[in-house]
Protein backbone atom coordinates (compact mmCIF):
# COMPACT_ATOMS: atom_id res chain seq x y z
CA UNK A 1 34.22 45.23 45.82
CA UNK A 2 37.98 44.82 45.86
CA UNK A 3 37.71 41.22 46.47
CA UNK A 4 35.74 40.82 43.11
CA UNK A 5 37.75 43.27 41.37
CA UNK A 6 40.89 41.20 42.35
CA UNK A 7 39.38 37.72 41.61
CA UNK A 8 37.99 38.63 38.08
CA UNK A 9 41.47 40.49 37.18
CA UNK A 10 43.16 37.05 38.04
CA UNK A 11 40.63 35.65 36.03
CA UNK A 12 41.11 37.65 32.91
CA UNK A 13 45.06 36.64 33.37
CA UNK A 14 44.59 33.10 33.49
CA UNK A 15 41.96 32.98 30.74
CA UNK A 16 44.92 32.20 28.15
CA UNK A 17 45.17 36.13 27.02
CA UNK A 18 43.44 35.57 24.51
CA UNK A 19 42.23 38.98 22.34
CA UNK A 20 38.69 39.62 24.15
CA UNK A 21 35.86 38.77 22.49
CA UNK A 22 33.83 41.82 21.25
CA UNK A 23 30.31 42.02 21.66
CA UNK A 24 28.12 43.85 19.43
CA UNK A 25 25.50 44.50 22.76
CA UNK A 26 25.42 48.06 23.54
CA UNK A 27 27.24 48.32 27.41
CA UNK A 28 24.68 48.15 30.17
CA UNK A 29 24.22 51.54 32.23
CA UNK A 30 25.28 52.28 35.57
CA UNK A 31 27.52 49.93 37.38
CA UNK A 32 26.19 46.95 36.13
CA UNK A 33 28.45 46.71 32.67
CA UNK A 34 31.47 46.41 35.44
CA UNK A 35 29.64 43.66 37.03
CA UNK A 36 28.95 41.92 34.21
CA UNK A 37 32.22 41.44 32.96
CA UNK A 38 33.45 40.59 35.98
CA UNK A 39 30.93 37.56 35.48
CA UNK A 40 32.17 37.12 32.31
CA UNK A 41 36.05 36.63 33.25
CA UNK A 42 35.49 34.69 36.16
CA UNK A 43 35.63 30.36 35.50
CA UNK A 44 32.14 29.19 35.89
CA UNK A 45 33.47 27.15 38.76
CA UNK A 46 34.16 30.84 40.83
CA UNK A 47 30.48 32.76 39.72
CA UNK A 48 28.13 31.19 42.36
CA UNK A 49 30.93 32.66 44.84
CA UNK A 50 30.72 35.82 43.25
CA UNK A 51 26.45 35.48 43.42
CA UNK A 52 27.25 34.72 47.15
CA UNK A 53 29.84 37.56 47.56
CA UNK A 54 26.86 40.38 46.21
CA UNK A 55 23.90 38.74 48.81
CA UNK A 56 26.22 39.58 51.29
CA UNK A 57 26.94 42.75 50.86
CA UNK A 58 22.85 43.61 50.54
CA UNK A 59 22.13 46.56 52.83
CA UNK A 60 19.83 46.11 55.56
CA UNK A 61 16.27 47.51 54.55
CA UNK A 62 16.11 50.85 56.42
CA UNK A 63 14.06 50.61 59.58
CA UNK A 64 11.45 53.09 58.06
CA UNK A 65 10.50 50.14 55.61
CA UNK A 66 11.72 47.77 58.34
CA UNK A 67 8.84 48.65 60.38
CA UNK A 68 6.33 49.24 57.30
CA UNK A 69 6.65 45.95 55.51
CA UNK A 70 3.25 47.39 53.27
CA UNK A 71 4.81 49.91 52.02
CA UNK A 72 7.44 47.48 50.50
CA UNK A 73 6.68 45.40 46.92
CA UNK A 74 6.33 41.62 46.28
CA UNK A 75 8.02 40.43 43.82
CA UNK A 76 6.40 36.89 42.51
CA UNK A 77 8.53 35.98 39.85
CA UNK A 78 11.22 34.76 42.97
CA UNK A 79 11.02 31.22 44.42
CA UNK A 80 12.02 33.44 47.58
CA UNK A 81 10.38 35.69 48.93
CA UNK A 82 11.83 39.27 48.12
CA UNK A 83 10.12 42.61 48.48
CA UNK A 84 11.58 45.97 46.71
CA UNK A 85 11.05 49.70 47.20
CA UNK A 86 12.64 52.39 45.23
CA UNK A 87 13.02 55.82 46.46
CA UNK A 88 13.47 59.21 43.97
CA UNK A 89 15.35 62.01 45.02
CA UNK A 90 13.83 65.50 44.79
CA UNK A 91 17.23 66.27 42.80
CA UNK A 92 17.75 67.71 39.02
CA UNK A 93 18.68 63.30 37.88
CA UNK A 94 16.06 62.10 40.35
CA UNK A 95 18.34 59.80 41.66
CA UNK A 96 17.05 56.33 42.56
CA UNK A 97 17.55 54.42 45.60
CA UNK A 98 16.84 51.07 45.70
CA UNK A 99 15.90 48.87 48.89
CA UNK A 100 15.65 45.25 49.56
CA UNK A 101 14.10 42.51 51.96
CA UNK A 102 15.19 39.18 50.96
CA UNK A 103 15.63 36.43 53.52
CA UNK A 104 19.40 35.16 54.42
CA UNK A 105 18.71 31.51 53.73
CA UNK A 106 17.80 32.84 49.64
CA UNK A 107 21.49 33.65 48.49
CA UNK A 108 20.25 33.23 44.99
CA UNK A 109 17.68 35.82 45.39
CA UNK A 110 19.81 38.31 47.68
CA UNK A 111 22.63 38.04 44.99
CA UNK A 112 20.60 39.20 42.43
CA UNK A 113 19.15 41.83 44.50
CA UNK A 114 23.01 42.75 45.40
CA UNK A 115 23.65 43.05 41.88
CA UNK A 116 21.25 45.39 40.99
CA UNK A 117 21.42 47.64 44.85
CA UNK A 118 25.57 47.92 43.23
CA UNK A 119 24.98 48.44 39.77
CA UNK A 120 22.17 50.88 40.39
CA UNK A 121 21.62 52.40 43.64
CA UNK A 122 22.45 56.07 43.38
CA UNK A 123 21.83 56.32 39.94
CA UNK A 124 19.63 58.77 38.07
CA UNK A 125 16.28 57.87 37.12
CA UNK A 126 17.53 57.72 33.27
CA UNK A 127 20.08 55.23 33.84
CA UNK A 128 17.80 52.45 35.75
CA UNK A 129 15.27 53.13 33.27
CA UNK A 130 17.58 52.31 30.46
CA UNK A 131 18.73 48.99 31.62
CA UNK A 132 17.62 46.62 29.03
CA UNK A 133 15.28 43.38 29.89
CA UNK A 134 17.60 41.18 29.22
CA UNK A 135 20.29 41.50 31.60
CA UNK A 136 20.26 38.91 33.73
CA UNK A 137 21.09 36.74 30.43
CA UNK A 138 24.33 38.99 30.26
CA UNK A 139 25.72 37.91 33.33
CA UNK A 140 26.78 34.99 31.82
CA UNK A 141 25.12 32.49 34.72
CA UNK A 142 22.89 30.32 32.50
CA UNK A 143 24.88 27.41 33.44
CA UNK A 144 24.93 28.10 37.04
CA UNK A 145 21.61 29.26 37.91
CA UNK A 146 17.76 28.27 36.53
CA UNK A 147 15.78 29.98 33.90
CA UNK A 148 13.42 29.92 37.04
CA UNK A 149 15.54 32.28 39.08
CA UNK A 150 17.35 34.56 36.16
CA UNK A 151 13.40 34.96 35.74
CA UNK A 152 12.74 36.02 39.26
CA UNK A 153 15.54 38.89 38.54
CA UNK A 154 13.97 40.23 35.66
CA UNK A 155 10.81 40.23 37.76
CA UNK A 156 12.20 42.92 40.36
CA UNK A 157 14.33 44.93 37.93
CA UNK A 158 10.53 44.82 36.11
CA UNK A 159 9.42 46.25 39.28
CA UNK A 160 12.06 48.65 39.78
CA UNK A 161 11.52 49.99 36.48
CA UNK A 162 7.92 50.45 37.11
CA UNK A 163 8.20 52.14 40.67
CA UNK A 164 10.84 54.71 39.29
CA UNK A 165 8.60 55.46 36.04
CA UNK A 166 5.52 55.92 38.18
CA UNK A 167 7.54 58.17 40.72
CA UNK A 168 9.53 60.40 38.84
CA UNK A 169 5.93 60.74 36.05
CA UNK A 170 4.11 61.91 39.16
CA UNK A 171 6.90 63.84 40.95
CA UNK A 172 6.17 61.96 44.04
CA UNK A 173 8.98 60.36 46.35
């Protein structure tokens, strides 16, 4: 995270301090508002390194999922192919955990996937299910990556959304 955090802060200095533009979107929850405008500050020629910098840093899928692939989700909407699991805490926010299985060779997919493990792993079940539709549009990569793919992230945090609604409705882990 420091690396980002120092890259986007030189970013926001060489921008031409400019006043920042204000946006009348409501912040997204969690951590994904700070990775969003760190999207936003950074040239477009530096965001597919950032995208790179988040599939790297993707946890390893637990080897209680590793070793019970059917217990994991596909998610379609991906040219890759990605499977998601969420996990609810038995806790007073039912705090989420997410987990991923995305293949190395699918940065694109990974990235997103690290973007959204960041932003909203550890977070209670209120918070991921307030992240609005639309955010991979706010992550200002529409010139950098296809409708295609920003479509394949809205597909798992669809999916997220789902699992966590389902699990924390029923109670069930």
């Amino acid at each position: 995270m420091g690396q980002r955090r120092s890259r986007a802060d030189r970013a926001r200095r060489g921008a031409g301090g400019g006043p920042d533009v204000v946006s009348e979107t409501a912040p997204l929850p969690g951590g994904l508002q700070e990775i969003a405008d760190d999207f936003a500050a950074m040239p477009d020629a530096d965001k597919l390194q950032l995208l790179l910098e988040f599939s790297q840093e993707l946890p390893d899928l637990p080897d209680r999922f590793a070793e019970h692939p059917e217990l994991l989700e596909p998610v379609p909407e991906c040219q890759s192919p990605i499977f998601l699991v969420t996990e609810i805490d038995d806790d007073s926010e039912r705090t989420v955990h997410l987990h991923f299985s995305a293949p190395p060779e699918a940065p694109t997919t990974r990235g997103f996937a690290g973007i959204l493990h960041e932003g909203l792993d550890g977070r209670p079940a209120a918070t991921v299910l307030s992240v609005p539709a639309e955010l991979p549009l706010r992550l200002s990569l529409e010139e950098q990556v296809s409708p295609l793919r920003l479509r394949g992230m809205s597909g798992m945090l669809a999916r997220i959304q789902r699992q966590v609604s389902e699990r924390t409705a029923a109670g069930a882990e």
